[in-house]
PDB file of N, CA and C in Angstrom:
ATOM      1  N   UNK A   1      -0.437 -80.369  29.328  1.00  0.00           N
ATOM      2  CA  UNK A   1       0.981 -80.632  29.190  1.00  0.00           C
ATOM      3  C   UNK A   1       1.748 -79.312  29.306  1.00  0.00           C
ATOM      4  N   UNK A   2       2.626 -79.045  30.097  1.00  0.00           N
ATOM      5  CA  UNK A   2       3.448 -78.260  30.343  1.00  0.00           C
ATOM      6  C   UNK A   2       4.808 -78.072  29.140  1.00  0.00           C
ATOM      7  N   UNK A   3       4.949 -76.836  29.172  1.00  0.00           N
ATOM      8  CA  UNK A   3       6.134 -76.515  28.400  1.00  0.00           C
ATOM      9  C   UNK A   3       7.186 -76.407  28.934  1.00  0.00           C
ATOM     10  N   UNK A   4       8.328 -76.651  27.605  1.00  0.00           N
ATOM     11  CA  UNK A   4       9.596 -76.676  28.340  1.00  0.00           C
ATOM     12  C   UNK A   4      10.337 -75.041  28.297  1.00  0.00           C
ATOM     13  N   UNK A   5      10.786 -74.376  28.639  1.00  0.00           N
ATOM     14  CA  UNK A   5      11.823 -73.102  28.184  1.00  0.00           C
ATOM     15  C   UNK A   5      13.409 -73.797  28.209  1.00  0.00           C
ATOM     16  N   UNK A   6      14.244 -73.577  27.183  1.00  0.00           N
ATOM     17  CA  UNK A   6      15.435 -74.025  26.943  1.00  0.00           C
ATOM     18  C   UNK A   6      16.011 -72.904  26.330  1.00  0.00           C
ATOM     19  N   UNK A   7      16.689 -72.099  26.747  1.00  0.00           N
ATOM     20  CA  UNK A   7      17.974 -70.735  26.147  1.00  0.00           C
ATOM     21  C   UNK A   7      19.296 -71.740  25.718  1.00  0.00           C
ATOM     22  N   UNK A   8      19.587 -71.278  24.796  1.00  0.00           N
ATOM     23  CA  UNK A   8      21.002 -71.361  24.405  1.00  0.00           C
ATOM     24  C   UNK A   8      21.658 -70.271  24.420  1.00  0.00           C
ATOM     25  N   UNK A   9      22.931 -70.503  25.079  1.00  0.00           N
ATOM     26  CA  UNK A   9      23.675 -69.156  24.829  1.00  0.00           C
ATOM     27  C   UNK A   9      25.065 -69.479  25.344  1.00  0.00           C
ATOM     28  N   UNK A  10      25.777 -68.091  25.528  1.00  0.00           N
ATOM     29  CA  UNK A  10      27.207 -68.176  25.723  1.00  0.00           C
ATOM     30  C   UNK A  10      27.186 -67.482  27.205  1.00  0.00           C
ATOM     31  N   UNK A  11      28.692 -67.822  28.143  1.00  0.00           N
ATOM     32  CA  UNK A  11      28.713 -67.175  29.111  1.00  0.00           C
ATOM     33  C   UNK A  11      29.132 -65.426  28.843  1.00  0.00           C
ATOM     34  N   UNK A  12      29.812 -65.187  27.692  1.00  0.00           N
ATOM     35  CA  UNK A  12      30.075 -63.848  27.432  1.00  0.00           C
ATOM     36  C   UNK A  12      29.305 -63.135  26.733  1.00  0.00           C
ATOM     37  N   UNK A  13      28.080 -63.553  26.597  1.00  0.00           N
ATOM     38  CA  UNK A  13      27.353 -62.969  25.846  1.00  0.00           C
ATOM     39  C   UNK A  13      25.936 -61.841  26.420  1.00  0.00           C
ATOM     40  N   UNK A  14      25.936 -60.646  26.344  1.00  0.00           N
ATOM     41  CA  UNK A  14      25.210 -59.742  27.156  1.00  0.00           C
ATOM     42  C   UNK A  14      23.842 -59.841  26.948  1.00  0.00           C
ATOM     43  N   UNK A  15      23.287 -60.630  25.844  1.00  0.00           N
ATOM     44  CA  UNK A  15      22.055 -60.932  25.404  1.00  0.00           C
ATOM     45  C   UNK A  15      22.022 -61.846  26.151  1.00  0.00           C
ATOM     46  N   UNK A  16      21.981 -63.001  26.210  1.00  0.00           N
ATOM     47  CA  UNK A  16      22.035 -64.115  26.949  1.00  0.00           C
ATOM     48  C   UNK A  16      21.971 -64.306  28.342  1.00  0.00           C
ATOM     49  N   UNK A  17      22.782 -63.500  29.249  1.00  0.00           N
ATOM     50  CA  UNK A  17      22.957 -63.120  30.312  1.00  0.00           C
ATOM     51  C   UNK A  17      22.004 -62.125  30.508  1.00  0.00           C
ATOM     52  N   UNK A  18      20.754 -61.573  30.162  1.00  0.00           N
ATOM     53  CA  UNK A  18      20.269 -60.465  29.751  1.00  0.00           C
ATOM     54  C   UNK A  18      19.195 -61.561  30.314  1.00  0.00           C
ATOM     55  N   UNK A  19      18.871 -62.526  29.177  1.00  0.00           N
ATOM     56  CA  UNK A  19      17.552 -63.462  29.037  1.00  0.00           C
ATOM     57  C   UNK A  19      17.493 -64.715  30.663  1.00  0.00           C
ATOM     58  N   UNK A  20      18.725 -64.732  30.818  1.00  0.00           N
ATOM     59  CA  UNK A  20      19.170 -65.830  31.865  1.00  0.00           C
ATOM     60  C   UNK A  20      18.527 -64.964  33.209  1.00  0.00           C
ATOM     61  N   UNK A  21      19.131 -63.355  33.654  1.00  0.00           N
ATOM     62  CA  UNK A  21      18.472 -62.371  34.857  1.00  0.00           C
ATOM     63  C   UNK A  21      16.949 -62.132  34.656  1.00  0.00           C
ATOM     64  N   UNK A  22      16.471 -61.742  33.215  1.00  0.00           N
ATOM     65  CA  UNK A  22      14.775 -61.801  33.386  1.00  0.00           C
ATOM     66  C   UNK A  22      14.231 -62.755  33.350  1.00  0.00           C
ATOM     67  N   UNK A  23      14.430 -64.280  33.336  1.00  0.00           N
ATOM     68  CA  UNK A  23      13.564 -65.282  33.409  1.00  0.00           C
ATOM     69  C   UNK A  23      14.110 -65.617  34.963  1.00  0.00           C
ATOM     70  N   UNK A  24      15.241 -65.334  35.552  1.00  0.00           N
ATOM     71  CA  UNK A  24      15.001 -65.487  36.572  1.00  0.00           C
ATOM     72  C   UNK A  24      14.632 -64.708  37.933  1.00  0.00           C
ATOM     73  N   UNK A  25      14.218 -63.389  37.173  1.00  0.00           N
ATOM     74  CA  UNK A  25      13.613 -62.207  38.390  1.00  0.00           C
ATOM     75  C   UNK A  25      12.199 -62.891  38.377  1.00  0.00           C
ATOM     76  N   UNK A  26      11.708 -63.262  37.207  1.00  0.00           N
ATOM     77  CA  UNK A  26      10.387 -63.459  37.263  1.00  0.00           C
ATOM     78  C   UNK A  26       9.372 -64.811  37.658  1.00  0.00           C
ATOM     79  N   UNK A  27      11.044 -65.299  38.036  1.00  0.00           N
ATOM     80  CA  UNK A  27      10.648 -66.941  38.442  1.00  0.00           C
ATOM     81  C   UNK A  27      10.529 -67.535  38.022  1.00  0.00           C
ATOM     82  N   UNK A  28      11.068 -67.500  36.294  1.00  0.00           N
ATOM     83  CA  UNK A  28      10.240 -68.921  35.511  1.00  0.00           C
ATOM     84  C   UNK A  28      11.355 -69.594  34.700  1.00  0.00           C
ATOM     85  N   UNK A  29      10.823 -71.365  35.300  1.00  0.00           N
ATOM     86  CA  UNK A  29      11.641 -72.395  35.258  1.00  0.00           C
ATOM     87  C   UNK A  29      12.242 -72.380  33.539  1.00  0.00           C
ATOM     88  N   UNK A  30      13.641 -72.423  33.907  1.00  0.00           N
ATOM     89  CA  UNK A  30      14.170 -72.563  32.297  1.00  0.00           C
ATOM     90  C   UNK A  30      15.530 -73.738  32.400  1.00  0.00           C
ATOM     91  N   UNK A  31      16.087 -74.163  31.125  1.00  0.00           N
ATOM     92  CA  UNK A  31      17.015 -74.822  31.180  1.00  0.00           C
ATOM     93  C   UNK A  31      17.853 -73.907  30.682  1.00  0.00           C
ATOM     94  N   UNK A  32      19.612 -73.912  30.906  1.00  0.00           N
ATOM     95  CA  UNK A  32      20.360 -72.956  30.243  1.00  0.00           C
ATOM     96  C   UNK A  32      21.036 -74.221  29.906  1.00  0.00           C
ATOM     97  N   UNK A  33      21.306 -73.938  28.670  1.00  0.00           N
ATOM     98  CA  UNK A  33      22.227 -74.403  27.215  1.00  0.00           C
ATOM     99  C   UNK A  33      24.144 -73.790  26.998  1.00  0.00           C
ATOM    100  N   UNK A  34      25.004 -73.942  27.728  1.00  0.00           N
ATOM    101  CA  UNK A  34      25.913 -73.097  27.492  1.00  0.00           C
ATOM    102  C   UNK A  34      26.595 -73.794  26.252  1.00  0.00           C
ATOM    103  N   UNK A  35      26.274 -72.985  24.981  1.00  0.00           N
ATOM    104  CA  UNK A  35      26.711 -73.879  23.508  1.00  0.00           C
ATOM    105  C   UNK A  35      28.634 -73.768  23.696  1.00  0.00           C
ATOM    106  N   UNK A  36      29.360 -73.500  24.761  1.00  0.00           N
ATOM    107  CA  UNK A  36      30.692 -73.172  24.794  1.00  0.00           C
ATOM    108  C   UNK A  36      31.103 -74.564  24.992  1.00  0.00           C
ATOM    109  N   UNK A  37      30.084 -75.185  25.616  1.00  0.00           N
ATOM    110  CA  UNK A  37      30.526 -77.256  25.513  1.00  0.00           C
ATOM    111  C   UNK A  37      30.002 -77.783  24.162  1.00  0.00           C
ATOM    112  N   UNK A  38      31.533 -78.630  23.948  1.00  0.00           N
ATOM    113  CA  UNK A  38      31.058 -79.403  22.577  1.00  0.00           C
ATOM    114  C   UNK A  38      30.378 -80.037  22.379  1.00  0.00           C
ATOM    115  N   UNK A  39      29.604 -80.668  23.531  1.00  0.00           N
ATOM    116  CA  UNK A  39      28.460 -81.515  23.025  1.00  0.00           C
ATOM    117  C   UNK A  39      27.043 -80.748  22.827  1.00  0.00           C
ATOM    118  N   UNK A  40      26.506 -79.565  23.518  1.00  0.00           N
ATOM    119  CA  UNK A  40      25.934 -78.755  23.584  1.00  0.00           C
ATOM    120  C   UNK A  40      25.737 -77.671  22.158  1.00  0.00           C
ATOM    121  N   UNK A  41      27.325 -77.570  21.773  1.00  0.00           N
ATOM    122  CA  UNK A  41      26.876 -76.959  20.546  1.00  0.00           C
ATOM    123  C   UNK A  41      26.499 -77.461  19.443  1.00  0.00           C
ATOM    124  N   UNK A  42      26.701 -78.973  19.290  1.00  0.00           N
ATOM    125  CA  UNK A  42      26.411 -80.204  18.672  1.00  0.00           C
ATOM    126  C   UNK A  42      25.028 -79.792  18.328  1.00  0.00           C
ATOM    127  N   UNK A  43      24.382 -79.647  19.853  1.00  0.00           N
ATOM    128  CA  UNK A  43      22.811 -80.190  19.354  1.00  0.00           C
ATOM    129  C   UNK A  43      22.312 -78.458  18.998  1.00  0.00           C
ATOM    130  N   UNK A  44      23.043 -77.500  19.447  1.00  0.00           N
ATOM    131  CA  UNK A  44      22.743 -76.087  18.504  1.00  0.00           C
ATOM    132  C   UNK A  44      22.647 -76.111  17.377  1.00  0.00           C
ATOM    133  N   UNK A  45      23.943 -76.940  16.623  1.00  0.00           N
ATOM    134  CA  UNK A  45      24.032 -76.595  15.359  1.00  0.00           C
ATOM    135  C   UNK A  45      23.093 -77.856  14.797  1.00  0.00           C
ATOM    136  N   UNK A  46      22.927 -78.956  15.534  1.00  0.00           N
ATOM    137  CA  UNK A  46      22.107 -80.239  14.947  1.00  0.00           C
ATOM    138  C   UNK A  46      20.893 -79.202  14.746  1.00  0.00           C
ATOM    139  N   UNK A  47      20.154 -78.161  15.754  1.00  0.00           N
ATOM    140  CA  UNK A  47      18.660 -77.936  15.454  1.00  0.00           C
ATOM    141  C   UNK A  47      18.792 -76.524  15.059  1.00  0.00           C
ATOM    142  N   UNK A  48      19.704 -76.873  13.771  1.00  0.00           N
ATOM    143  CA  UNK A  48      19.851 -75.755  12.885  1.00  0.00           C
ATOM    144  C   UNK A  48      19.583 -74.170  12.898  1.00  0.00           C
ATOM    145  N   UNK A  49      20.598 -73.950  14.377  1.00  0.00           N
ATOM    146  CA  UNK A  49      20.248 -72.347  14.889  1.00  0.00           C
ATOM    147  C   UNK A  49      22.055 -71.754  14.394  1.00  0.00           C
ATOM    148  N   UNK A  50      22.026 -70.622  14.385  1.00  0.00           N
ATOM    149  CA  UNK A  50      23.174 -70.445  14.024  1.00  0.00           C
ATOM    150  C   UNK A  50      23.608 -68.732  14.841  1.00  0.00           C
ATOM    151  N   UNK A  51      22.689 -68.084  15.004  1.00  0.00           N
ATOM    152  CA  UNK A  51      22.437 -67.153  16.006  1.00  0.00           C
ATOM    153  C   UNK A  51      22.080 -67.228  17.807  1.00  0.00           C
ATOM    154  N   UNK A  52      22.659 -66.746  18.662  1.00  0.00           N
ATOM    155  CA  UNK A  52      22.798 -66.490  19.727  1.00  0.00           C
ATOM    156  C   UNK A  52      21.838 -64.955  20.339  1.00  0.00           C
ATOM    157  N   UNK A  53      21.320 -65.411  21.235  1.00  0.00           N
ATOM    158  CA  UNK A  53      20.827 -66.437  22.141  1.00  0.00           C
ATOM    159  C   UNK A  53      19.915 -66.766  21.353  1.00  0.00           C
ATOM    160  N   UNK A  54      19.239 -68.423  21.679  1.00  0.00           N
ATOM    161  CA  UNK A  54      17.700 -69.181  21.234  1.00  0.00           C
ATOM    162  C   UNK A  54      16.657 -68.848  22.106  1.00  0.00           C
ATOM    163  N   UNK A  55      15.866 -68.392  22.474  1.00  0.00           N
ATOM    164  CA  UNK A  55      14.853 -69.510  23.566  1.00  0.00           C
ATOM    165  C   UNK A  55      13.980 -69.952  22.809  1.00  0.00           C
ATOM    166  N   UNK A  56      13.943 -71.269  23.323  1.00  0.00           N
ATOM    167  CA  UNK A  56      13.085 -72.378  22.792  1.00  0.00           C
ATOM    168  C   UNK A  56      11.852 -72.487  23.714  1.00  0.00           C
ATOM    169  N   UNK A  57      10.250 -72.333  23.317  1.00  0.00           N
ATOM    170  CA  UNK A  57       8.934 -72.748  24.412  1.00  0.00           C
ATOM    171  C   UNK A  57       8.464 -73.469  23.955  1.00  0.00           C
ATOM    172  N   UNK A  58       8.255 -74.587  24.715  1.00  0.00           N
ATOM    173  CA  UNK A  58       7.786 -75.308  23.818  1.00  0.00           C
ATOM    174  C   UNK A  58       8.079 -75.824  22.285  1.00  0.00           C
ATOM    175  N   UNK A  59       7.060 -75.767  21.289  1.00  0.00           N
ATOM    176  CA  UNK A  59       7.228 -75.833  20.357  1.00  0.00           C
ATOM    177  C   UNK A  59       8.292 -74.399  19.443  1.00  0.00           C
ATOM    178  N   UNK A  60       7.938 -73.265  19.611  1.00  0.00           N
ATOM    179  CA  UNK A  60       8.096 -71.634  19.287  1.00  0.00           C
ATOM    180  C   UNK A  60       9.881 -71.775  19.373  1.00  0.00           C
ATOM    181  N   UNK A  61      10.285 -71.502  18.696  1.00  0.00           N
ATOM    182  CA  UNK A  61      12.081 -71.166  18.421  1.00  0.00           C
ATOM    183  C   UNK A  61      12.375 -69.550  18.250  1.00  0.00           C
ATOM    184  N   UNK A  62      12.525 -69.140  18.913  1.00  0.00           N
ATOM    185  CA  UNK A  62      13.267 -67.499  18.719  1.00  0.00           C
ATOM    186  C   UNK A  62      14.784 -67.071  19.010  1.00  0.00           C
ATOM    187  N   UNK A  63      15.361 -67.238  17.710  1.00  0.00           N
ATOM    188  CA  UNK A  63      16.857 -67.123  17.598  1.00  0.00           C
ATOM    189  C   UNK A  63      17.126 -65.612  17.182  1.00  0.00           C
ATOM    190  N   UNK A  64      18.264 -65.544  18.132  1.00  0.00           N
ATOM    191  CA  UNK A  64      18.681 -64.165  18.112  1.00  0.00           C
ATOM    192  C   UNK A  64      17.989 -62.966  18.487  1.00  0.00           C
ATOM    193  N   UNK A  65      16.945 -63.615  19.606  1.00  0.00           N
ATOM    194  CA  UNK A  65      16.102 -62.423  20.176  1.00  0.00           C
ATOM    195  C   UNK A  65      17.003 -61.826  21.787  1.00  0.00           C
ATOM    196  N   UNK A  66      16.326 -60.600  21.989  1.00  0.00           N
ATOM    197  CA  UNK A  66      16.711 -59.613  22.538  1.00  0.00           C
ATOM    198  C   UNK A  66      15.295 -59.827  23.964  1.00  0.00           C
ATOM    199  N   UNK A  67      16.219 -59.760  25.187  1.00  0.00           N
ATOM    200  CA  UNK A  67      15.575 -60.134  25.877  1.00  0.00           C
ATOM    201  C   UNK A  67      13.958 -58.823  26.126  1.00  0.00           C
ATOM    202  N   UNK A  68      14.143 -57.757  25.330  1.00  0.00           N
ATOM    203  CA  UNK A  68      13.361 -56.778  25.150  1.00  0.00           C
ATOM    204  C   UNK A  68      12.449 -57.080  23.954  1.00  0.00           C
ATOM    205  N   UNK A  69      12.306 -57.935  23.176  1.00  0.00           N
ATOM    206  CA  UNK A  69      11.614 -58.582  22.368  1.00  0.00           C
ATOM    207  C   UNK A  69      10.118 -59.166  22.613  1.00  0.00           C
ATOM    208  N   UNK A  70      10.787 -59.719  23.690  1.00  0.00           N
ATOM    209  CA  UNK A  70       9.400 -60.442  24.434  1.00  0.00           C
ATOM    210  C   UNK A  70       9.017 -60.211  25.469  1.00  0.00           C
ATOM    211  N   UNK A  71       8.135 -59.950  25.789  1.00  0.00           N
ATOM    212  CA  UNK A  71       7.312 -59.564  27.182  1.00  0.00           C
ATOM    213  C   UNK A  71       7.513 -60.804  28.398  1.00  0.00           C
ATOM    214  N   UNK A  72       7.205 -60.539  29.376  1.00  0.00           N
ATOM    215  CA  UNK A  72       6.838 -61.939  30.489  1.00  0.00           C
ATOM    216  C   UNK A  72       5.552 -61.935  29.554  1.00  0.00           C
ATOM    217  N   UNK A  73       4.332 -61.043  29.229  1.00  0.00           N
ATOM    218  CA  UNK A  73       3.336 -61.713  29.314  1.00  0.00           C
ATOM    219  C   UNK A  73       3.390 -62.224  27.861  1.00  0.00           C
ATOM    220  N   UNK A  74       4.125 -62.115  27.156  1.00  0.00           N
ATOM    221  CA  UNK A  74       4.459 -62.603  25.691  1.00  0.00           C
ATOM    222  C   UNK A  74       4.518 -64.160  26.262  1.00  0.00           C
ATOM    223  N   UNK A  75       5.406 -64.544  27.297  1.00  0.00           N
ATOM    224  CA  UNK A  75       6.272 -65.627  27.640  1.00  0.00           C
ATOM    225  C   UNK A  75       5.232 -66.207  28.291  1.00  0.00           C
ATOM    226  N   UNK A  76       4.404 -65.434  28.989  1.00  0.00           N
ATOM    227  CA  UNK A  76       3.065 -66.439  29.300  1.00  0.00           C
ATOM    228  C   UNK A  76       2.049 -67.076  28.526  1.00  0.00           C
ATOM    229  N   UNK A  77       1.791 -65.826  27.795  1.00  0.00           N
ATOM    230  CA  UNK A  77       1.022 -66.640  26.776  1.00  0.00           C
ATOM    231  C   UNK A  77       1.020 -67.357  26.070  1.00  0.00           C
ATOM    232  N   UNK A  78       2.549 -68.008  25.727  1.00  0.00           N
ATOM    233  CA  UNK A  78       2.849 -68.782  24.961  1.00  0.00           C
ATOM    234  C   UNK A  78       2.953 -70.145  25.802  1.00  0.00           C
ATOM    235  N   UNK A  79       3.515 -69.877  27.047  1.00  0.00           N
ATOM    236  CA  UNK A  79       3.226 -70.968  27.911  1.00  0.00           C
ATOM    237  C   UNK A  79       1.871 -72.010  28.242  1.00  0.00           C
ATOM    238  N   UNK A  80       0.771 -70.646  28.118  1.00  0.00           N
ATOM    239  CA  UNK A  80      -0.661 -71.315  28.242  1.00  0.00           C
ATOM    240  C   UNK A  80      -0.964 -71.843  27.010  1.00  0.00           C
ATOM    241  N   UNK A  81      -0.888 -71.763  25.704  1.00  0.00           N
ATOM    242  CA  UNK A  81      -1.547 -72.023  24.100  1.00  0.00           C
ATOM    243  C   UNK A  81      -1.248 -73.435  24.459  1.00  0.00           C
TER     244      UNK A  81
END
């Protein structure tokens, strides 16, 4: 079973936009979340995040990380578990 990647974030936000250019230099499929729509921030605040940016793998929630936080191969390995 394949994982999902889902970022939440803002369009003005340099973290975010940070995480949005390295998942996509490196090719890997993500959903972007822009919490600036009300229904969108709905389900931010429904899955009780309150910090910017999320990425969500799968199961793994990392709020308020720094796209220097995690490696690609961090992001792989979590992909394969």
């Amino acid at each position: 079973m394949s994982k999902n990647i889902i970022l939440f974030g803002k369009n003005n936000c340099g973290l975010c936009q940070g995480w949005k250019k390295k998942l996509e230099n490196f090719n890997i499929s993500f959903q972007y979340i822009d919490i600036e729509k009300p229904e969108n921030l709905a389900e931010f605040t429904y899955q009780g995040f309150v910090n910017i940016p999320v990425l969500v793998i799968g199961e793994k929630k990392f709020e308020g990380v720094k796209p220097s936080d995690l490696t690609i191969e961090d992001i792989q390995a979590i992909l394969q578990e």
